[in-house]
N, C-alpha and C. Protein backbone atom coordinates (compact mmCIF):
# COMPACT_ATOMS: atom_id res chain seq x y z
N UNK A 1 0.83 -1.15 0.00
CA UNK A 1 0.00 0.00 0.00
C UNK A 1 0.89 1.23 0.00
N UNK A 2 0.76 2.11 -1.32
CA UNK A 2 1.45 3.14 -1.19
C UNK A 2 0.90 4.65 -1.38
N UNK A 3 0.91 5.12 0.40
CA UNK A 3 0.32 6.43 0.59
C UNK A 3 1.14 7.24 0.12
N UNK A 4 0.22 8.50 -0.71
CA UNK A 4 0.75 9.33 -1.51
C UNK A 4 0.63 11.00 -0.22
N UNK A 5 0.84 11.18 0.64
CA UNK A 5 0.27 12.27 1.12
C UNK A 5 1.23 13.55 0.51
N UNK A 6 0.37 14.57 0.07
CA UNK A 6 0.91 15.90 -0.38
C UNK A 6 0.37 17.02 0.78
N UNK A 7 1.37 17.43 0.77
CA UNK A 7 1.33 18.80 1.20
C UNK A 7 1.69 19.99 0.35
N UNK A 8 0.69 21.11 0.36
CA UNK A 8 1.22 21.88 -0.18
C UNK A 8 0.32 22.57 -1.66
N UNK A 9 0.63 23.15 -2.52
CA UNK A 9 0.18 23.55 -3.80
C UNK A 9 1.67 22.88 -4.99
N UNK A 10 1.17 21.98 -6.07
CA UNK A 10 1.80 22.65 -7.30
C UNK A 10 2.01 23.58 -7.86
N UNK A 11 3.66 23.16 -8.37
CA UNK A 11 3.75 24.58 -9.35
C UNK A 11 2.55 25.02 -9.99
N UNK A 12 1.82 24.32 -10.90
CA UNK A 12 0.59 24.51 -12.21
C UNK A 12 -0.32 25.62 -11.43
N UNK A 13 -0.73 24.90 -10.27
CA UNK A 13 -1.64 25.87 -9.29
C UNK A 13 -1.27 26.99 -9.24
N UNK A 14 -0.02 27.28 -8.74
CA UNK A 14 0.45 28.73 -8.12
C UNK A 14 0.70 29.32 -9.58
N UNK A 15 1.25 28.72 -10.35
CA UNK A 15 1.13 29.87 -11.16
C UNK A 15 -0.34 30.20 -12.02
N UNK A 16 -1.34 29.54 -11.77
CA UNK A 16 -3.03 29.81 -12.23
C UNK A 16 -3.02 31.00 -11.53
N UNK A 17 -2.85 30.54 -10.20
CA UNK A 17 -3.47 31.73 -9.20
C UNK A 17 -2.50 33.12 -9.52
N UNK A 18 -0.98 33.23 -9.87
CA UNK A 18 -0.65 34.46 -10.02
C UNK A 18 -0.90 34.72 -11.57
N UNK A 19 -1.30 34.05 -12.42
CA UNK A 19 -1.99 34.25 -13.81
C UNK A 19 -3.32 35.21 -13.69
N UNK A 20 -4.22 34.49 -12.56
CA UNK A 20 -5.33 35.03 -11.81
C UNK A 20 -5.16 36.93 -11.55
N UNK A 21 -4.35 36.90 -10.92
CA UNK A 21 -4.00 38.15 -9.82
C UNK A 21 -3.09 39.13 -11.11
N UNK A 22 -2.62 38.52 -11.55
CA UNK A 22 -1.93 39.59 -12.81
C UNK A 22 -3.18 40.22 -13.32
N UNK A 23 -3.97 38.72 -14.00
CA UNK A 23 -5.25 39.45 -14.99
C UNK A 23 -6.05 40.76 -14.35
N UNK A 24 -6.40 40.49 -13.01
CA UNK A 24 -7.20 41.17 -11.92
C UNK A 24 -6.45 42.08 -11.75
N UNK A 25 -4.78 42.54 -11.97
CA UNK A 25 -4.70 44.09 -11.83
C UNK A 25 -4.44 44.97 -12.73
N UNK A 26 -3.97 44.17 -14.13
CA UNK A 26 -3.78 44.72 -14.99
C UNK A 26 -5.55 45.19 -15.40
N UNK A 27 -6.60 44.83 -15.09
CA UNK A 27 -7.57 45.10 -14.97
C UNK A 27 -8.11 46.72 -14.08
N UNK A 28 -7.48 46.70 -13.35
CA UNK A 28 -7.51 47.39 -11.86
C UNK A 28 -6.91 48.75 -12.11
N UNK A 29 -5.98 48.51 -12.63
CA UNK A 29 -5.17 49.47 -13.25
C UNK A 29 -5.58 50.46 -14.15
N UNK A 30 -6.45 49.65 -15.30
CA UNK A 30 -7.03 50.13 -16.17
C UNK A 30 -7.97 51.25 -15.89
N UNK A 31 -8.76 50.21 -15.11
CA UNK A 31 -9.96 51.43 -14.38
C UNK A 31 -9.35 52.68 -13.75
N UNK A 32 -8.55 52.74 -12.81
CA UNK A 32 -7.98 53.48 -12.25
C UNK A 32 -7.19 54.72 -13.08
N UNK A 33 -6.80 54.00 -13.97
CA UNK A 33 -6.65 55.14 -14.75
C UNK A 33 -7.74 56.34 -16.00
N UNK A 34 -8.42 55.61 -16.57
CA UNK A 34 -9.90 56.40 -16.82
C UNK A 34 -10.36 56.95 -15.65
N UNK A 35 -10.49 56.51 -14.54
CA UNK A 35 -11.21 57.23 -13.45
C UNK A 35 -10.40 58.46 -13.24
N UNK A 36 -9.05 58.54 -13.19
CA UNK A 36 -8.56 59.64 -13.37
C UNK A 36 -8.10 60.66 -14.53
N UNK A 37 -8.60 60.14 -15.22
CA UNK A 37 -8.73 60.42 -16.47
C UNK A 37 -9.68 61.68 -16.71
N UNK A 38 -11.01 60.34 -15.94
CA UNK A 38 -12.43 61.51 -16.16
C UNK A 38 -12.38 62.96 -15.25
N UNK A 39 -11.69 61.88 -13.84
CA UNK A 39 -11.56 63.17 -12.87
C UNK A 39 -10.62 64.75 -13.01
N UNK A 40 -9.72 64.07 -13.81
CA UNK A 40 -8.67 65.63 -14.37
C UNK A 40 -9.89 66.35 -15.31
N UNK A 41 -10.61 65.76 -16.29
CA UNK A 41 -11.06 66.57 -17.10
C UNK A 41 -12.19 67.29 -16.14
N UNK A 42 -12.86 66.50 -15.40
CA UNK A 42 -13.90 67.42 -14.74
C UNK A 42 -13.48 68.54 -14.48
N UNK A 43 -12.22 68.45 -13.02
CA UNK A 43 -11.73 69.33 -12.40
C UNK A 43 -11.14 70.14 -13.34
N UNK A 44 -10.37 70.24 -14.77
CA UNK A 44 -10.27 71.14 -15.92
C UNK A 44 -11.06 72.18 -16.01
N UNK A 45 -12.53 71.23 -16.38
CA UNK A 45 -13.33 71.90 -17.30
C UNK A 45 -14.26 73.01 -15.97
N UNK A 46 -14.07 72.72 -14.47
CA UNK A 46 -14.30 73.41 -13.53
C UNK A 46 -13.58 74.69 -13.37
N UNK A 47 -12.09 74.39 -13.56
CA UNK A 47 -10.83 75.20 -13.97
C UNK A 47 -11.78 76.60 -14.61
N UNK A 48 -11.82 76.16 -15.98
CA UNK A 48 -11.84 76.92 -17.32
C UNK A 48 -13.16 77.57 -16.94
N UNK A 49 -14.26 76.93 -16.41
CA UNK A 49 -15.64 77.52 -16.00
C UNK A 49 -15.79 78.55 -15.26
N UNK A 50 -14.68 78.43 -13.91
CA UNK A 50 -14.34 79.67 -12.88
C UNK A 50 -13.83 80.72 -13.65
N UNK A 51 -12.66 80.79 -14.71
CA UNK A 51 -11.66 81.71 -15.09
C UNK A 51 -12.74 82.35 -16.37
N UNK A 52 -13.55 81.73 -16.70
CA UNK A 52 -14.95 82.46 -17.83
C UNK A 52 -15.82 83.28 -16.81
N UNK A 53 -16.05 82.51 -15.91
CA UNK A 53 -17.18 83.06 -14.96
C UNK A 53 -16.66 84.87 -14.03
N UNK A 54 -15.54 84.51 -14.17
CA UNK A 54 -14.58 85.61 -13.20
C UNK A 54 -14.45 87.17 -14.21
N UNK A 55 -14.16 86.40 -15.43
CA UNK A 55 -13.38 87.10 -16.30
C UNK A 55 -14.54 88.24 -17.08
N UNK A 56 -15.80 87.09 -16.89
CA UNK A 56 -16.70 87.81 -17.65
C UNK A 56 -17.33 88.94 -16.82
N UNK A 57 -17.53 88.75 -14.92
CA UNK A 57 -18.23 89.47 -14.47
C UNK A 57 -16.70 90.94 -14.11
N UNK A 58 -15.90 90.84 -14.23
CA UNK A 58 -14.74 91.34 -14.51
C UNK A 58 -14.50 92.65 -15.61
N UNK A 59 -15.01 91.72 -16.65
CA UNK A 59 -15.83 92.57 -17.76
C UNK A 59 -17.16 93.69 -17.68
N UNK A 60 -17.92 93.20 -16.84
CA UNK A 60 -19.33 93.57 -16.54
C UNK A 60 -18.89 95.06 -15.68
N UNK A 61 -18.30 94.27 -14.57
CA UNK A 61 -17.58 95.65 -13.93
C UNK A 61 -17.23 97.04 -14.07
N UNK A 62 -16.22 96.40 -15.01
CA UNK A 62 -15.30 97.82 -15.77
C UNK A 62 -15.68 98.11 -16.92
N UNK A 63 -16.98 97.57 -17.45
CA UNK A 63 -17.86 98.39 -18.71
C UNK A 63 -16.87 98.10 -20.03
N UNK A 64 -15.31 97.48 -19.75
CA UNK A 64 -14.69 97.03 -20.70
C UNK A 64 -13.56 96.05 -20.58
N UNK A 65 -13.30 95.16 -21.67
CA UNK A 65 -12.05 94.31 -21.46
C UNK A 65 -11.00 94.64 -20.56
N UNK A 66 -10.05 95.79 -21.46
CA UNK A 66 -8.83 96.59 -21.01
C UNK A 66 -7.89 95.18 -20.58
N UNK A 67 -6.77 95.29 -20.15
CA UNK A 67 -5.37 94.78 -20.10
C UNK A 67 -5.64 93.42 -19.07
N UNK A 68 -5.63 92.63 -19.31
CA UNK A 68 -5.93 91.28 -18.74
C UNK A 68 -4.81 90.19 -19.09
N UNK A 69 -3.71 89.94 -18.38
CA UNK A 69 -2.78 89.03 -18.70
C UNK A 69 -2.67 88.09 -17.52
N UNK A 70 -1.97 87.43 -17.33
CA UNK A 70 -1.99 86.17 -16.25
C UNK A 70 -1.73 86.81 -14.99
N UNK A 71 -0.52 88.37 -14.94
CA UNK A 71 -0.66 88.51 -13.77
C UNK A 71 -1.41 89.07 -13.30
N UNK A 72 -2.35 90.01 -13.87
CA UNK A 72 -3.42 90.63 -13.35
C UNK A 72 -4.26 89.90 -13.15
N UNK A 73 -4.55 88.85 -13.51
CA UNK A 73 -5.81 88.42 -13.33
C UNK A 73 -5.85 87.56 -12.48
N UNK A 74 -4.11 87.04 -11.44
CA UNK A 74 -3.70 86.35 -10.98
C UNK A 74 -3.93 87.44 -9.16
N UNK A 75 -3.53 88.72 -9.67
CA UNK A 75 -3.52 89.63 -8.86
C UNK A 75 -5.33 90.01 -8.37
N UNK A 76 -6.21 90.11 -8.97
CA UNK A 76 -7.35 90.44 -9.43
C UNK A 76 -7.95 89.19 -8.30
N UNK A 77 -7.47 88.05 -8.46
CA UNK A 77 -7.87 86.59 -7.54
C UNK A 77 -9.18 86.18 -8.97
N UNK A 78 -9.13 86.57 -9.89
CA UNK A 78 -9.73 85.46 -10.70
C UNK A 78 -9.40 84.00 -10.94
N UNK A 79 -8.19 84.08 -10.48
CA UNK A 79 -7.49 82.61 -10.70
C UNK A 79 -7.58 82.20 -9.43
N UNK A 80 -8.52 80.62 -8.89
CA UNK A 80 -8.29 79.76 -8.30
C UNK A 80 -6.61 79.49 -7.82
N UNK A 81 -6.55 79.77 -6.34
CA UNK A 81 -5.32 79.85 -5.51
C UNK A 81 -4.58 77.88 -6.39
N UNK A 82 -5.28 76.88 -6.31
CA UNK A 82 -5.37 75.68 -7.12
C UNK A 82 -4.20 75.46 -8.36
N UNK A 83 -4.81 76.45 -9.05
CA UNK A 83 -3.53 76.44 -10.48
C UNK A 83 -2.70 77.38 -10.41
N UNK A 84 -2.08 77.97 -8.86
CA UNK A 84 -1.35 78.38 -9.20
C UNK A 84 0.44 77.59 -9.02
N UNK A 85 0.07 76.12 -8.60
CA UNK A 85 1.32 75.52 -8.73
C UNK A 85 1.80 75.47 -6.98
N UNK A 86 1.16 76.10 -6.53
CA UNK A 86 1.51 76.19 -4.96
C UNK A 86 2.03 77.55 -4.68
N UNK A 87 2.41 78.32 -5.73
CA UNK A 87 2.82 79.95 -4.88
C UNK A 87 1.61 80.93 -4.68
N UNK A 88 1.91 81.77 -4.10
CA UNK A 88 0.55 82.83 -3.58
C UNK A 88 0.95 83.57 -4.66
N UNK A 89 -0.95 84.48 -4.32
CA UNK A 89 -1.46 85.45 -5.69
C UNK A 89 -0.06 86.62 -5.76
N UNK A 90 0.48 86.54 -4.94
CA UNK A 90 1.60 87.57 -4.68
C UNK A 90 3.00 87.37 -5.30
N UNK A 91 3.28 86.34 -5.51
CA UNK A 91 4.55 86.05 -6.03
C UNK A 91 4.42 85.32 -7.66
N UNK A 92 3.05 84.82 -8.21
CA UNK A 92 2.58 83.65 -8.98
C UNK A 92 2.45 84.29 -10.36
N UNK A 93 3.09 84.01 -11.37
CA UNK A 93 3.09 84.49 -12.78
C UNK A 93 2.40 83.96 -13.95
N UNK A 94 2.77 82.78 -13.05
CA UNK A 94 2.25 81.44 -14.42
C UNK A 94 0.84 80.80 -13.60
N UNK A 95 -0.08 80.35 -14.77
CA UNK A 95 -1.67 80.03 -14.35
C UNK A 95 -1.25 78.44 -14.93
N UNK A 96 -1.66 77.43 -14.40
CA UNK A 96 -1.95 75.91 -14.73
C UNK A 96 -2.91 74.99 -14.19
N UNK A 97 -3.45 74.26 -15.41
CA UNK A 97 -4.78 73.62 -15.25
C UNK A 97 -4.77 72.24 -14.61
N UNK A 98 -5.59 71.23 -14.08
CA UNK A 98 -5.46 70.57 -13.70
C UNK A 98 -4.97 69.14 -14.37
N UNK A 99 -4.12 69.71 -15.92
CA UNK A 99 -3.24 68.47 -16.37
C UNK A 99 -1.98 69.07 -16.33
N UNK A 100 -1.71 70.08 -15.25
CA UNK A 100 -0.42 70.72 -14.90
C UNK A 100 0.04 70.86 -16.35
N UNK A 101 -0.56 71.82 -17.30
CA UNK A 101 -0.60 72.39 -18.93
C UNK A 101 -0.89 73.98 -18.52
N UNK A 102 0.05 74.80 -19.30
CA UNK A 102 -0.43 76.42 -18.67
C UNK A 102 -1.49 76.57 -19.60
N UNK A 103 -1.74 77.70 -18.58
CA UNK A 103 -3.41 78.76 -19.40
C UNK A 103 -2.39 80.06 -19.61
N UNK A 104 -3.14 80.84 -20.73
CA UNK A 104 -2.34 81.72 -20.61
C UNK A 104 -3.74 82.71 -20.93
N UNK A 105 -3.89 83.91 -20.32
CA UNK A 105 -4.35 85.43 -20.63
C UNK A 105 -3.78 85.84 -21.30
N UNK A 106 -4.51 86.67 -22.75
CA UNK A 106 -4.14 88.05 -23.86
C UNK A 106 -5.23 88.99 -23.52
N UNK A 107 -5.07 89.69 -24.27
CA UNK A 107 -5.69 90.85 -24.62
C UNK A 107 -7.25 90.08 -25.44
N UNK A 108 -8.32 90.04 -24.18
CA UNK A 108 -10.03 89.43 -24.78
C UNK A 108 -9.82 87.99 -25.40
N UNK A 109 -8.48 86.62 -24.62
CA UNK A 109 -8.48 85.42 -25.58
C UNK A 109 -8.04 84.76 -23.59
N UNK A 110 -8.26 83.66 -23.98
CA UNK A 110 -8.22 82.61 -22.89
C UNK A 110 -7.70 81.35 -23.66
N UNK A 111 -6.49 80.64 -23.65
CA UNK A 111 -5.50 79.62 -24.35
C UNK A 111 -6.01 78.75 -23.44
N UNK A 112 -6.55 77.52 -23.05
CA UNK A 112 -6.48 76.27 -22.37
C UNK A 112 -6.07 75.18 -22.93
N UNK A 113 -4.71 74.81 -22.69
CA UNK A 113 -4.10 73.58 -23.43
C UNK A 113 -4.74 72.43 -22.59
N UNK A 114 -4.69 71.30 -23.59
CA UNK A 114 -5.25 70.29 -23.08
C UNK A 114 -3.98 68.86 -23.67
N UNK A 115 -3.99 67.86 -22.97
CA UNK A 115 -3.06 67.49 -23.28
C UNK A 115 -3.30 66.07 -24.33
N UNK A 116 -4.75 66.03 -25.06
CA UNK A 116 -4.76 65.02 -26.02
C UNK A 116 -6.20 64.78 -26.63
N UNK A 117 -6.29 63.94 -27.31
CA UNK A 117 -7.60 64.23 -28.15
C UNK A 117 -8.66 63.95 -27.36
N UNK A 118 -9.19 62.52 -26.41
CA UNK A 118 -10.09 62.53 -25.59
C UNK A 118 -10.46 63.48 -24.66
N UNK A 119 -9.69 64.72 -24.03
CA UNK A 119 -9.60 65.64 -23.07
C UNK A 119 -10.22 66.86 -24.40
N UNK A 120 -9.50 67.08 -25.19
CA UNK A 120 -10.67 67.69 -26.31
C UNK A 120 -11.38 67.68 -26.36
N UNK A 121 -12.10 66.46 -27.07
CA UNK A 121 -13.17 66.25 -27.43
C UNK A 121 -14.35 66.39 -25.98
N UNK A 122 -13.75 66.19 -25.06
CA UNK A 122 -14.45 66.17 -23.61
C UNK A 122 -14.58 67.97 -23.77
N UNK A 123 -14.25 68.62 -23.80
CA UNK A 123 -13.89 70.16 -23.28
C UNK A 123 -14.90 70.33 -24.72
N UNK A 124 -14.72 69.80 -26.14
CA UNK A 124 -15.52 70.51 -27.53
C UNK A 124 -17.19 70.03 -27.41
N UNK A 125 -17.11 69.07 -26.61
CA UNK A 125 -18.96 69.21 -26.52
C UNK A 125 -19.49 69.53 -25.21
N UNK A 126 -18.71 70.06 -24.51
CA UNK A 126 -19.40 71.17 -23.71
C UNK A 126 -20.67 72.21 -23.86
N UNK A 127 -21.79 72.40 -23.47
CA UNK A 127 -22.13 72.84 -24.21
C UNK A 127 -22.12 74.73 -23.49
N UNK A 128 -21.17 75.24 -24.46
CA UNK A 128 -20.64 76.61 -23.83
C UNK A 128 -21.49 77.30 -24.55
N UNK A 129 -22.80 77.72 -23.75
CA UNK A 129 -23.50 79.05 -24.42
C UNK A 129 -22.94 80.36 -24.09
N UNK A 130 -23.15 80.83 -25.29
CA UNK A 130 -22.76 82.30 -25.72
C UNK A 130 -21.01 82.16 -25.90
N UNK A 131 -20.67 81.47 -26.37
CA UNK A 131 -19.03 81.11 -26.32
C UNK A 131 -18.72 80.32 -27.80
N UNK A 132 -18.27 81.66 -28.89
CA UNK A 132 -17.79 80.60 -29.87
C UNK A 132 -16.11 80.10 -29.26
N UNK A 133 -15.28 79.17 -29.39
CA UNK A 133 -14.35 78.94 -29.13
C UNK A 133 -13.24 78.52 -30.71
N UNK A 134 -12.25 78.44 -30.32
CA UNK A 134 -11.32 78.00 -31.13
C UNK A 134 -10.87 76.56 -30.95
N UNK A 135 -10.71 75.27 -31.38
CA UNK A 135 -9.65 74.18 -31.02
C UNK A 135 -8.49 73.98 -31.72
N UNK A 136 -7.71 74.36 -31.29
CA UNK A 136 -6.28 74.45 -31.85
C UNK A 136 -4.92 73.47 -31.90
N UNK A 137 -4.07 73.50 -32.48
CA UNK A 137 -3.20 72.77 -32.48
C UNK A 137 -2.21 72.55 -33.33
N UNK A 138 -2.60 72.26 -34.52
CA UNK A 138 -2.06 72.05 -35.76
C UNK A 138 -2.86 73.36 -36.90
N UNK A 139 -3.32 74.06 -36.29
CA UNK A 139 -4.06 75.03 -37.46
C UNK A 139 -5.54 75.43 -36.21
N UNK A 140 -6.25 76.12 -36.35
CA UNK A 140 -7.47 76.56 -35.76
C UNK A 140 -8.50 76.23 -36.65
N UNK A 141 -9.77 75.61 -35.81
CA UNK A 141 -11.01 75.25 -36.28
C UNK A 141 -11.86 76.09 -35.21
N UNK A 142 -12.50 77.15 -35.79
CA UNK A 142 -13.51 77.90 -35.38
C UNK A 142 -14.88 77.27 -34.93
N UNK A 143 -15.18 77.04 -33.50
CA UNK A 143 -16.62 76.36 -33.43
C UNK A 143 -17.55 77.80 -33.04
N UNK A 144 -18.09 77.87 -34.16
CA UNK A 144 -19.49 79.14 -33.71
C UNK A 144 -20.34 78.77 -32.95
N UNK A 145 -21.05 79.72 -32.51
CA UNK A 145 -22.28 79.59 -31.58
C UNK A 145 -23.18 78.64 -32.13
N UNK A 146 -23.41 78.98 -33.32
CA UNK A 146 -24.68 78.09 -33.99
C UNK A 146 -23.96 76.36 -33.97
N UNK A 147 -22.91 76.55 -33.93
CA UNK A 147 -22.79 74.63 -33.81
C UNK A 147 -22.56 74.00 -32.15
N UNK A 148 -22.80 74.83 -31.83
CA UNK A 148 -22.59 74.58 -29.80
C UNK A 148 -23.93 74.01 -29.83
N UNK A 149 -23.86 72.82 -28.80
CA UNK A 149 -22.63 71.87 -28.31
C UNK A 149 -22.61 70.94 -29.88
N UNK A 150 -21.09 70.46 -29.80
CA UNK A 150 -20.29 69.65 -31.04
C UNK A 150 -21.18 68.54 -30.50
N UNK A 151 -21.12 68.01 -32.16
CA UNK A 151 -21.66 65.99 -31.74
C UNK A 151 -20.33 65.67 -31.07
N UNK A 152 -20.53 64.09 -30.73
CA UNK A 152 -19.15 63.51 -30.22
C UNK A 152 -18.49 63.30 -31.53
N UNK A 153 -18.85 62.90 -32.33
CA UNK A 153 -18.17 62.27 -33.93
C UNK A 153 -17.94 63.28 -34.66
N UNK A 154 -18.20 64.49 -34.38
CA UNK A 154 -17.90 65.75 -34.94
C UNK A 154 -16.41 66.45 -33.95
N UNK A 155 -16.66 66.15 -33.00
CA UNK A 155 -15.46 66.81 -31.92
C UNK A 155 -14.90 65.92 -32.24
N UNK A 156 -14.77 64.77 -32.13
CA UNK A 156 -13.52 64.10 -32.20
C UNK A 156 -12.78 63.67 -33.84
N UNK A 157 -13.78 64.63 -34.85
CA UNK A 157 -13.15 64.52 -35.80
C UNK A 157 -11.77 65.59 -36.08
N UNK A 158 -12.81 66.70 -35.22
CA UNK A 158 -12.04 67.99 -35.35
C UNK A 158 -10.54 67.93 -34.42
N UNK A 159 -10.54 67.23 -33.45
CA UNK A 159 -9.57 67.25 -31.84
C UNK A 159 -8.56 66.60 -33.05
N UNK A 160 -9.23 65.41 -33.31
CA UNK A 160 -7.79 64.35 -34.15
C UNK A 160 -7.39 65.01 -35.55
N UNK A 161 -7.67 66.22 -35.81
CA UNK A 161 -7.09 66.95 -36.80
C UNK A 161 -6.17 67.97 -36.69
N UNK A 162 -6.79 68.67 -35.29
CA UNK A 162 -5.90 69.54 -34.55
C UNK A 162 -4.47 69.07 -33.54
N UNK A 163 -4.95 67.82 -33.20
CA UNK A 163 -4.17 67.76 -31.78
C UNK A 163 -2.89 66.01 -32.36
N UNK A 164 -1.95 65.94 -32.36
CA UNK A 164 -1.15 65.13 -32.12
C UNK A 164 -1.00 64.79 -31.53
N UNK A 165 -1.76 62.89 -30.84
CA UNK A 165 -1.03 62.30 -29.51
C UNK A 165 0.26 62.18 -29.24
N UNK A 166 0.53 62.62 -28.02
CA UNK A 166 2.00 62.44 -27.61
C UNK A 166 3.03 63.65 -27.84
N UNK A 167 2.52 64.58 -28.73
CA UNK A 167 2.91 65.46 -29.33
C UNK A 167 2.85 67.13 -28.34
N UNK A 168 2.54 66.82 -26.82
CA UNK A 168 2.05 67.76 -26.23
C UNK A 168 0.23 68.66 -26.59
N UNK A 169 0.00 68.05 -27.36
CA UNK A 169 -1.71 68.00 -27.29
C UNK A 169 -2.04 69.01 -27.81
N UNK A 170 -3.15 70.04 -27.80
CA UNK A 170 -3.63 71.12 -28.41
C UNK A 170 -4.22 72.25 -27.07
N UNK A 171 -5.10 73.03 -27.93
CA UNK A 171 -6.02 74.33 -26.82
C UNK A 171 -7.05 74.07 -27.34
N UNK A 172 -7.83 74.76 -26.14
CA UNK A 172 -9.04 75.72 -26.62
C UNK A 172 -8.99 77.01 -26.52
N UNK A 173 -9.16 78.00 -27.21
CA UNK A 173 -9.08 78.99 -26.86
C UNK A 173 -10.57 79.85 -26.85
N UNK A 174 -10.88 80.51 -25.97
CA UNK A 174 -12.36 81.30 -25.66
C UNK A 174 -11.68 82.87 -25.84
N UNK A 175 -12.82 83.39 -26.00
CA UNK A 175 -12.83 85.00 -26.12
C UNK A 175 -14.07 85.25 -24.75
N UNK A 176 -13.28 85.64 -23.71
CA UNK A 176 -14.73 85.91 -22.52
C UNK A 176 -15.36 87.26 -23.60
N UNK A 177 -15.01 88.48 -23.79
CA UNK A 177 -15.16 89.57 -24.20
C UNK A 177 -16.29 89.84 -25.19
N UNK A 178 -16.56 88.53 -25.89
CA UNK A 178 -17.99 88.43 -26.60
C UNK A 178 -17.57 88.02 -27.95
């Protein structure tokens, strides 16, 4: 009579089970990253909503545009303490969005770089009333009022014409000023 007693797991087993646990994080991973994915663009497009919202009643104010560049408007506290990188309204030159990409203030234009075509296309069907915008990158595509909000198959025709993955990405650019 010959007892076979095992103790233990086979190789075959243990490696099922870390076959198992790979699949399950390379899984895990995935998610985790869209989730932050979605969450930068929210917090972006929250970004860009405050610095319209600021800029415009800003406007309303002073009955006109006049001289609006990053530090004034940095000085002014239109800019969320948030993008400014961690320095105060007092020392802070440069404005950045929540894909750590600068914004920049001109004279009646608002630049929001974005850093790739899905973050585009997320920001081009927005639906921004009273806001024609620009999407930029490789050349400018004018979205007028009358086509607000973009289809999705329309924005993302336009983003992947403008914007080069990997390539440091494209803008939007808004005119608060009208």
């Amino acid at each position: 009579m010959n007892k076979n007693n095992q103790i233990g797991r086979s190789m075959v087993e243990m490696l099922g089970v870390l076959a198992i646990i790979g699949v399950l994080s390379v899984g895990g991973i995935a998610g985790y990253s869209k989730a932050m994915e979605k969450f930068k663009n929210q917090k972006a497009f929250e970004q860009l909503q405050t610095i319209l919202s600021n800029l415009t009643q800003l406007q309303l104010d002073r009955k006109a545009w006049g001289e609006v560049d990053n530090v004034t408007a940095i000085r002014a506290g239109i800019i969320p303490t948030e993008m400014l990188n961690g320095k105060s309204t007092a020392t802070a030159t440069k404005i950045y969005n929540a894909f750590n990409l600068p914004v920049d203030l001109g004279v009646c234009d608002l630049i929001f770089r974005l850093p790739d075509v899905s973050s585009c296309v997320y920001f081009a069907t927005a639906n921004w009333v009273g806001y024609e915008f620009i999407i930029g990158g490789y050349g400018d595509h004018l979205v007028s009022k009358t086509e607000i909000p973009l289809s999705p198959a329309k924005a993302q025709q336009i983003c992947k014409e403008q914007i080069a993955e990997g390539e440091g990405g494209g803008y939007i650019e808004m005119s608060p000023c009208g």
